[in-house]
C-alpha atoms as a PDB file:
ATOM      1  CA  UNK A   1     131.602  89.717 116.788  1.00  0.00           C
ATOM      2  CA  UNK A   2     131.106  93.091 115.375  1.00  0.00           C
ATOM      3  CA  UNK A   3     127.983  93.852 114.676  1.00  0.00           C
ATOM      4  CA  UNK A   4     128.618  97.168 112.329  1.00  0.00           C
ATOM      5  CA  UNK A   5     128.020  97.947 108.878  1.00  0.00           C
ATOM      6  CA  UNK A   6     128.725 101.140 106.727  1.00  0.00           C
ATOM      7  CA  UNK A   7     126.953 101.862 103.237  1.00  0.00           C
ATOM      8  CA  UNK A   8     127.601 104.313 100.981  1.00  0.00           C
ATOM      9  CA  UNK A   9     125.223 105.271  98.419  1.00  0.00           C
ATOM     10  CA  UNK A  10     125.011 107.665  95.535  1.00  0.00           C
ATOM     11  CA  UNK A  11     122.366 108.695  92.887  1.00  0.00           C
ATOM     12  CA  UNK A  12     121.687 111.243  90.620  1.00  0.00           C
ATOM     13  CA  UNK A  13     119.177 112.544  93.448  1.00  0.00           C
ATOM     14  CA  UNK A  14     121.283 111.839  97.353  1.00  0.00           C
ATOM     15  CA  UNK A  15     124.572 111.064  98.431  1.00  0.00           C
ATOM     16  CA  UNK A  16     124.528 109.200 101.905  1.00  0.00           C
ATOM     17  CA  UNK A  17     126.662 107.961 104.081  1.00  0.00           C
ATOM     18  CA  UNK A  18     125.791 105.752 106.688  1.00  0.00           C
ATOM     19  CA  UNK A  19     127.581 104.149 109.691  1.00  0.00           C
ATOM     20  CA  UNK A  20     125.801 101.611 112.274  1.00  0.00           C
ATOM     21  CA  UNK A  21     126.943  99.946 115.769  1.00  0.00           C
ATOM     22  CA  UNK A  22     123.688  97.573 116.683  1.00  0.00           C
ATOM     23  CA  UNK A  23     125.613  97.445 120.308  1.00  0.00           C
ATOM     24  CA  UNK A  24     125.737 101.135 120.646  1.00  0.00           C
ATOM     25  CA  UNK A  25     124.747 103.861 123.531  1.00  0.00           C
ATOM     26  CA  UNK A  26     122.333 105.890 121.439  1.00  0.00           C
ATOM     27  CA  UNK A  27     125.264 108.145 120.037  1.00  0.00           C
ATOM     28  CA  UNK A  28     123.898 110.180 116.869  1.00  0.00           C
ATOM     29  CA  UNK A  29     126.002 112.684 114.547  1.00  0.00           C
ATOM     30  CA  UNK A  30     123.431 113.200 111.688  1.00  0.00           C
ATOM     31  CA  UNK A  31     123.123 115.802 109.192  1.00  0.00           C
ATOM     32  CA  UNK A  32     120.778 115.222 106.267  1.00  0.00           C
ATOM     33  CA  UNK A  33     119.929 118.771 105.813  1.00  0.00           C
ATOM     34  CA  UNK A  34     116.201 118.167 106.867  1.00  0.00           C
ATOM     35  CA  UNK A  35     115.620 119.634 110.551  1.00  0.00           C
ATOM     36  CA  UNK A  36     113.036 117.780 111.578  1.00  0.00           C
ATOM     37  CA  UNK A  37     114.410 114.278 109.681  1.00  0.00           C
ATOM     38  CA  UNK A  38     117.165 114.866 111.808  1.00  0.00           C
ATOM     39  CA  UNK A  39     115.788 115.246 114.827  1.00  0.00           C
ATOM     40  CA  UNK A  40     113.533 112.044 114.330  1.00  0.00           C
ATOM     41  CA  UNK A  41     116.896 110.330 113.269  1.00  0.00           C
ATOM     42  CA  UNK A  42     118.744 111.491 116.578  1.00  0.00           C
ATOM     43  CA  UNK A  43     115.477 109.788 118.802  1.00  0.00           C
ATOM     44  CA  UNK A  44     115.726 106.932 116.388  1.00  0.00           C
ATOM     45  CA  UNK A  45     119.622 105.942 117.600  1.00  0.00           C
ATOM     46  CA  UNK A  46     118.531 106.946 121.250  1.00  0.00           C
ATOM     47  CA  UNK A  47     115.712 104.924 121.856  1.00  0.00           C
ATOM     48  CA  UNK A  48     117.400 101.726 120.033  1.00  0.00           C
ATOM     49  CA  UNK A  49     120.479 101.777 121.822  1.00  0.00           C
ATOM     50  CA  UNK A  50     122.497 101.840 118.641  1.00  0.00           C
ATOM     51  CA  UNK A  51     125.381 104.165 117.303  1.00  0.00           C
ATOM     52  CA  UNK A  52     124.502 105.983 114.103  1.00  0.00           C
ATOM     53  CA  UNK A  53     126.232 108.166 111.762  1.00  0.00           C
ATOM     54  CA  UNK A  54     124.545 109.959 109.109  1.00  0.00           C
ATOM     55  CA  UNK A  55     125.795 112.494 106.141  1.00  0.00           C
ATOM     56  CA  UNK A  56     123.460 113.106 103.178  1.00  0.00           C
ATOM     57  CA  UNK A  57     123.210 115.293 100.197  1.00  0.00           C
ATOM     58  CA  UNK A  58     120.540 115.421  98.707  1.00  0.00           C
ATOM     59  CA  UNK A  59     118.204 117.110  96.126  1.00  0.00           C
ATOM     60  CA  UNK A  60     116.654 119.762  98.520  1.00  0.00           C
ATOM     61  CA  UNK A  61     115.610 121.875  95.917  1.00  0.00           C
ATOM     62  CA  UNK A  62     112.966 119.719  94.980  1.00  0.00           C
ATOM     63  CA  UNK A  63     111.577 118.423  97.757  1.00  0.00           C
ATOM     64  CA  UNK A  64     112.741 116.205 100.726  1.00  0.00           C
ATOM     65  CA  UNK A  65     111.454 113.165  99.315  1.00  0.00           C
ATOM     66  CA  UNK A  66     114.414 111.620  97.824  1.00  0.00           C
ATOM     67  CA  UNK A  67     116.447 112.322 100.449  1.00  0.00           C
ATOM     68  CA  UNK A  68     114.123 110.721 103.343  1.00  0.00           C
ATOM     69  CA  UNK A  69     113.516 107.422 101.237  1.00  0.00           C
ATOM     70  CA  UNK A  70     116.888 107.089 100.913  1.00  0.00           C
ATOM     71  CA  UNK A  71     118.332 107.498 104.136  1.00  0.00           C
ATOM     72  CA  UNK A  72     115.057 104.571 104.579  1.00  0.00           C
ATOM     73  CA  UNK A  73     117.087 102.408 102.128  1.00  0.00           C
ATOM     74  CA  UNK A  74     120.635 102.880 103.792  1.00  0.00           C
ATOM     75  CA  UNK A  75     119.243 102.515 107.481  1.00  0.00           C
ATOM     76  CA  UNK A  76     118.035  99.256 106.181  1.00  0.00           C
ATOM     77  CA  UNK A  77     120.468  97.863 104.367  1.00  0.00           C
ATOM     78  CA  UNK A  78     122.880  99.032 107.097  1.00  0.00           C
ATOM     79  CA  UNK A  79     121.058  97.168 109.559  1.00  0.00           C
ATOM     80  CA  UNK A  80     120.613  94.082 107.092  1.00  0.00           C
ATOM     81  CA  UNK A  81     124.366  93.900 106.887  1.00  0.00           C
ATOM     82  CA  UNK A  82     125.527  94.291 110.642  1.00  0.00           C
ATOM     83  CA  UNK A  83     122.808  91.162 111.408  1.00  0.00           C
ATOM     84  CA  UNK A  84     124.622  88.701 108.826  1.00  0.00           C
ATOM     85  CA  UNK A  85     122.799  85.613 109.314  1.00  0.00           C
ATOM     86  CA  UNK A  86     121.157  87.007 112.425  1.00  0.00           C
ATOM     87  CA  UNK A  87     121.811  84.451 114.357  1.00  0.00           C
ATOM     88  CA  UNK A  88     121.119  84.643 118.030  1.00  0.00           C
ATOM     89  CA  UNK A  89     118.833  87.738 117.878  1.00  0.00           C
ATOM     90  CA  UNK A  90     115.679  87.936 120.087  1.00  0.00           C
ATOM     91  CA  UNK A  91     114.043  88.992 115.980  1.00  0.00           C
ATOM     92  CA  UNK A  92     110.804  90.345 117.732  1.00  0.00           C
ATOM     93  CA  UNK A  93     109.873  93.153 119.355  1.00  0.00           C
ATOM     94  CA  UNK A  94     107.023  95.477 120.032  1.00  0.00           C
ATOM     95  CA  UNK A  95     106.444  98.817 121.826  1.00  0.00           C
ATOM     96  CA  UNK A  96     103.506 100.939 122.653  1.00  0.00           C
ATOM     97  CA  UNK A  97     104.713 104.763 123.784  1.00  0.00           C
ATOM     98  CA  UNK A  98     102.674 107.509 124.889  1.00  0.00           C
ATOM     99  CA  UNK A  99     103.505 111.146 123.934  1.00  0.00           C
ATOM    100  CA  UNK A 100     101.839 113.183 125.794  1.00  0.00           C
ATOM    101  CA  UNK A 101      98.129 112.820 124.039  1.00  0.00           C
ATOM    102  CA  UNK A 102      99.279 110.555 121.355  1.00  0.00           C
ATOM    103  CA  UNK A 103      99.885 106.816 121.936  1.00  0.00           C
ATOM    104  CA  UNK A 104     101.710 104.634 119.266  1.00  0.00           C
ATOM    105  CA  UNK A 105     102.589 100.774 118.648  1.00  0.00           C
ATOM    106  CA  UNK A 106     105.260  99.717 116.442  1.00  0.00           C
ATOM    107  CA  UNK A 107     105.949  95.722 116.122  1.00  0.00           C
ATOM    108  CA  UNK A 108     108.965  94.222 114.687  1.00  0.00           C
ATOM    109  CA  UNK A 109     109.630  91.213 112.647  1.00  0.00           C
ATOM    110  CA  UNK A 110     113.202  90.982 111.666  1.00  0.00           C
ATOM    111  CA  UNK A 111     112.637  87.271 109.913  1.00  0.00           C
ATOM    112  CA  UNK A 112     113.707  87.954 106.492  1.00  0.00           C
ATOM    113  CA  UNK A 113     110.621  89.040 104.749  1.00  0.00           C
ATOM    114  CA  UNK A 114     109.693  92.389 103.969  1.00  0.00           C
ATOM    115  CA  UNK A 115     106.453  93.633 104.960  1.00  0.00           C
ATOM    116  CA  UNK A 116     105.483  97.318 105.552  1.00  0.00           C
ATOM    117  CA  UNK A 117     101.948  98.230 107.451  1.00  0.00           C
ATOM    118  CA  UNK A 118     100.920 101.523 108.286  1.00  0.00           C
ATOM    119  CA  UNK A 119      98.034 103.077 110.158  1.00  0.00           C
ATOM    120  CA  UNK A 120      98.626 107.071 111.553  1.00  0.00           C
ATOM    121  CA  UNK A 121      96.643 109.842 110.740  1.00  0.00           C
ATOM    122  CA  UNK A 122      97.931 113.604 111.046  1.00  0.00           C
ATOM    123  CA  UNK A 123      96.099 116.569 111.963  1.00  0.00           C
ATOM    124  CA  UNK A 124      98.206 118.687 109.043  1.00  0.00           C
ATOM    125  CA  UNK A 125     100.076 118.057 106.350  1.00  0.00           C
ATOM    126  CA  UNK A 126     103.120 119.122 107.323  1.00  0.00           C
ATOM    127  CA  UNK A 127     106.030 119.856 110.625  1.00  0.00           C
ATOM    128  CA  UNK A 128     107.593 122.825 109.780  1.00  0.00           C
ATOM    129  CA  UNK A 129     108.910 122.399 106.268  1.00  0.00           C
ATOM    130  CA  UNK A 130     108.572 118.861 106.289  1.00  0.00           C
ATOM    131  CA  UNK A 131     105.961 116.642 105.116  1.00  0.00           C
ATOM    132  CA  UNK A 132     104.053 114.474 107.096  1.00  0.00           C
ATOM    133  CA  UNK A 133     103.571 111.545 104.769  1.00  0.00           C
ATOM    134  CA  UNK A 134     107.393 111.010 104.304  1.00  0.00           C
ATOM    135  CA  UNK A 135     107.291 109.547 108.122  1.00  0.00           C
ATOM    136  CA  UNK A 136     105.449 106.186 106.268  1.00  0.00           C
ATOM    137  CA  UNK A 137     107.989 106.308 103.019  1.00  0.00           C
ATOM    138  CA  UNK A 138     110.576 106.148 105.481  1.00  0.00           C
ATOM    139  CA  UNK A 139     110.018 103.028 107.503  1.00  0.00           C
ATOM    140  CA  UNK A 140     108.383 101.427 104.261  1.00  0.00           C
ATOM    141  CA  UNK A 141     111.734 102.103 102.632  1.00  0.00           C
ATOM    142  CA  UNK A 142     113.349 100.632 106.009  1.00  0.00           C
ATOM    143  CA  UNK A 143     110.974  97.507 106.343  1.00  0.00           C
ATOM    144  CA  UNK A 144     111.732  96.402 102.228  1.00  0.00           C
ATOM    145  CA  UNK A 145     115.300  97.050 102.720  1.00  0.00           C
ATOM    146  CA  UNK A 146     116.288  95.437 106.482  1.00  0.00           C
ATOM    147  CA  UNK A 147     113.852  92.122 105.234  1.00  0.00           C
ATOM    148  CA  UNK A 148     111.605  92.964 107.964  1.00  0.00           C
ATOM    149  CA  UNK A 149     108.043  92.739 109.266  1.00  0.00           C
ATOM    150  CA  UNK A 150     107.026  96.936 110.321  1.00  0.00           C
ATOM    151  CA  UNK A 151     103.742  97.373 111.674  1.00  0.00           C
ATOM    152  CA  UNK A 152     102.838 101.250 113.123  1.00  0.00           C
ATOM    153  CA  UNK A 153      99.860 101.982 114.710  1.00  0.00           C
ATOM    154  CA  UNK A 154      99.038 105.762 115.590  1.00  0.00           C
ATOM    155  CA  UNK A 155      95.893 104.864 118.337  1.00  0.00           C
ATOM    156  CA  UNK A 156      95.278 108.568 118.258  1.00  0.00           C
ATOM    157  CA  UNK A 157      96.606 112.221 118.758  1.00  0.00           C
ATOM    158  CA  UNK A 158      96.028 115.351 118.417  1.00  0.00           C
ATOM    159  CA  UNK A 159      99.534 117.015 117.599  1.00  0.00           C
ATOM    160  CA  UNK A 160     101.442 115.771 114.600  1.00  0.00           C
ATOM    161  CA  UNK A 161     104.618 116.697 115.907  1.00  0.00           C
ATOM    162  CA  UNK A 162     103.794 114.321 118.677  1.00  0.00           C
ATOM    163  CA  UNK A 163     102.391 111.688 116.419  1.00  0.00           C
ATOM    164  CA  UNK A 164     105.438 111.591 114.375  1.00  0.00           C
ATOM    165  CA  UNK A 165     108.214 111.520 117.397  1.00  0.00           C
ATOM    166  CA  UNK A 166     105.862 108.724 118.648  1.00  0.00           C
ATOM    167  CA  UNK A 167     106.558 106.712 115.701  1.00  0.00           C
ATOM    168  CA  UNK A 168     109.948 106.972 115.371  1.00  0.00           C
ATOM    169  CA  UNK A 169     110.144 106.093 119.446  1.00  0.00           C
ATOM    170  CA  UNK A 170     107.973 103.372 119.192  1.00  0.00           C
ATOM    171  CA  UNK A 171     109.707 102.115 116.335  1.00  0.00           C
ATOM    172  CA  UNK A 172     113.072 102.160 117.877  1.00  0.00           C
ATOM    173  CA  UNK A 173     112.273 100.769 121.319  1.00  0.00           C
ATOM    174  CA  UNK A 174     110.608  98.065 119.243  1.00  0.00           C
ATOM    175  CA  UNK A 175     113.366  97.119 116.887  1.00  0.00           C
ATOM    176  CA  UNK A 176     115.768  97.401 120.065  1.00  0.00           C
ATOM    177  CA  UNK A 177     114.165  94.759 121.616  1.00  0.00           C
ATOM    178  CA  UNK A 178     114.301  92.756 118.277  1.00  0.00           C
ATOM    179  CA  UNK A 179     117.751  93.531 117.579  1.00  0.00           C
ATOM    180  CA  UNK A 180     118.988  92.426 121.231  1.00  0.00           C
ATOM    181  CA  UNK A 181     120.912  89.357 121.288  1.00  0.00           C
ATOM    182  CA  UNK A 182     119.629  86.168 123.379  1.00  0.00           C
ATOM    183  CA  UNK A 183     121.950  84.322 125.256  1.00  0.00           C
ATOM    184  CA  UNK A 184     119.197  81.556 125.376  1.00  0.00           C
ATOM    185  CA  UNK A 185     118.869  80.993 121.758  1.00  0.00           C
ATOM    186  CA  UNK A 186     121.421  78.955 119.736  1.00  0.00           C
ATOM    187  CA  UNK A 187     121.500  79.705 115.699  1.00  0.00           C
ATOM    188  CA  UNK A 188     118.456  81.833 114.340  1.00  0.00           C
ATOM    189  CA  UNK A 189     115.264  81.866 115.955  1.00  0.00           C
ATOM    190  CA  UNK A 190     112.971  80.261 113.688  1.00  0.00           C
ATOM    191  CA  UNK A 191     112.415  76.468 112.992  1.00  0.00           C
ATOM    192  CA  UNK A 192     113.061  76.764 109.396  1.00  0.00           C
ATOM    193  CA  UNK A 193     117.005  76.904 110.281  1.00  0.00           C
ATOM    194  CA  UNK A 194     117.487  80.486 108.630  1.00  0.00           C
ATOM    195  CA  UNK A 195     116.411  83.695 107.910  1.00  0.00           C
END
């Protein structure tokens, strides 16, 4: 069973599109045409073992906004599609990472429902060019999208390069572990039959 999706998606604001292997090696061609989005996006298909594959266009000229949500909503739905009835997934996971003086927890629900929480505060207000509070529209855009349960907890930090590459390792070791199938488990896991 392949477990692969692609989605295309095009607005009057981005053009993306986005290939996933959930039984990848952590191979990453991504070009969004946000640096540091990028970067964060090439960690995120490291640390969860899957294959990713981004292009997107977006409007730059405004701000990077549109163009971070968005690649949120494709990474999700992408995900949502290569699971199909997600049967025989492990569904949970959690990780807590240190980075150098930052420590992070991200736990992972992957029953069905959508649920965002987030809790990390940055020393500035932006990396670079990019803005710090797009790291929580992302995985809120990911969490609605992928029917999932995303909880992110920034303990504390000093450096909000750190803090951010912290979350988006976190995150991906913990939906690894949630997207890893489980020879053990026959069907979904859950006793309501489906999710």
């Amino acid at each position: 069973m392949s477990r692969t999706a692609t989605i295309q998606r095009k607005t009057t604001e981005t053009d993306i599109r986005l290939e996933v292997d959930l039984d990848g090696s952590g191979r990453a061609r991504i070009a969004t045409g946000v640096g540091f989005f990028d970067h964060m996006l090439t960690l995120l298909a490291k640390h969860a073992a899957i294959d990713l594959a981004i292009e997107a266009q977006g409007d730059l000229h405004i701000d990077q906004h549109h163009t971070v949500e968005d690649v949120g909503i494709c990474l999700g739905l992408a995900v949502r599609q290569a699971l199909g009835d997600r049967a025989g997934i492990r569904r949970y996971g959690h990780f807590t990472l240190p980075m150098d003086e930052t420590l992070v927890t991200c736990a992972v629900d992957l029953g069905g429902r959508p649920y965002f929480v987030f809790d990390a505060k940055f020393p500035t207000d932006k990396i670079g060019e990019f803005d710090n509070e797009l790291v929580a529209d992302f995985w809120h855009a990911f969490a609605t999208n992928v029917l999932g349960n995303v909880h992110i907890l920034a303990h504390y930090g000093r450096n909000s390069h750190h803090i951010a590459e912290g979350i988006f390792k976190s995150a991906a070791r913990a939906l690894r572990a949630a997207l890893e199938l489980d020879l053990r488990i026959i069907g979904v896991p859950s006793t309501k039959g489906v999710l």
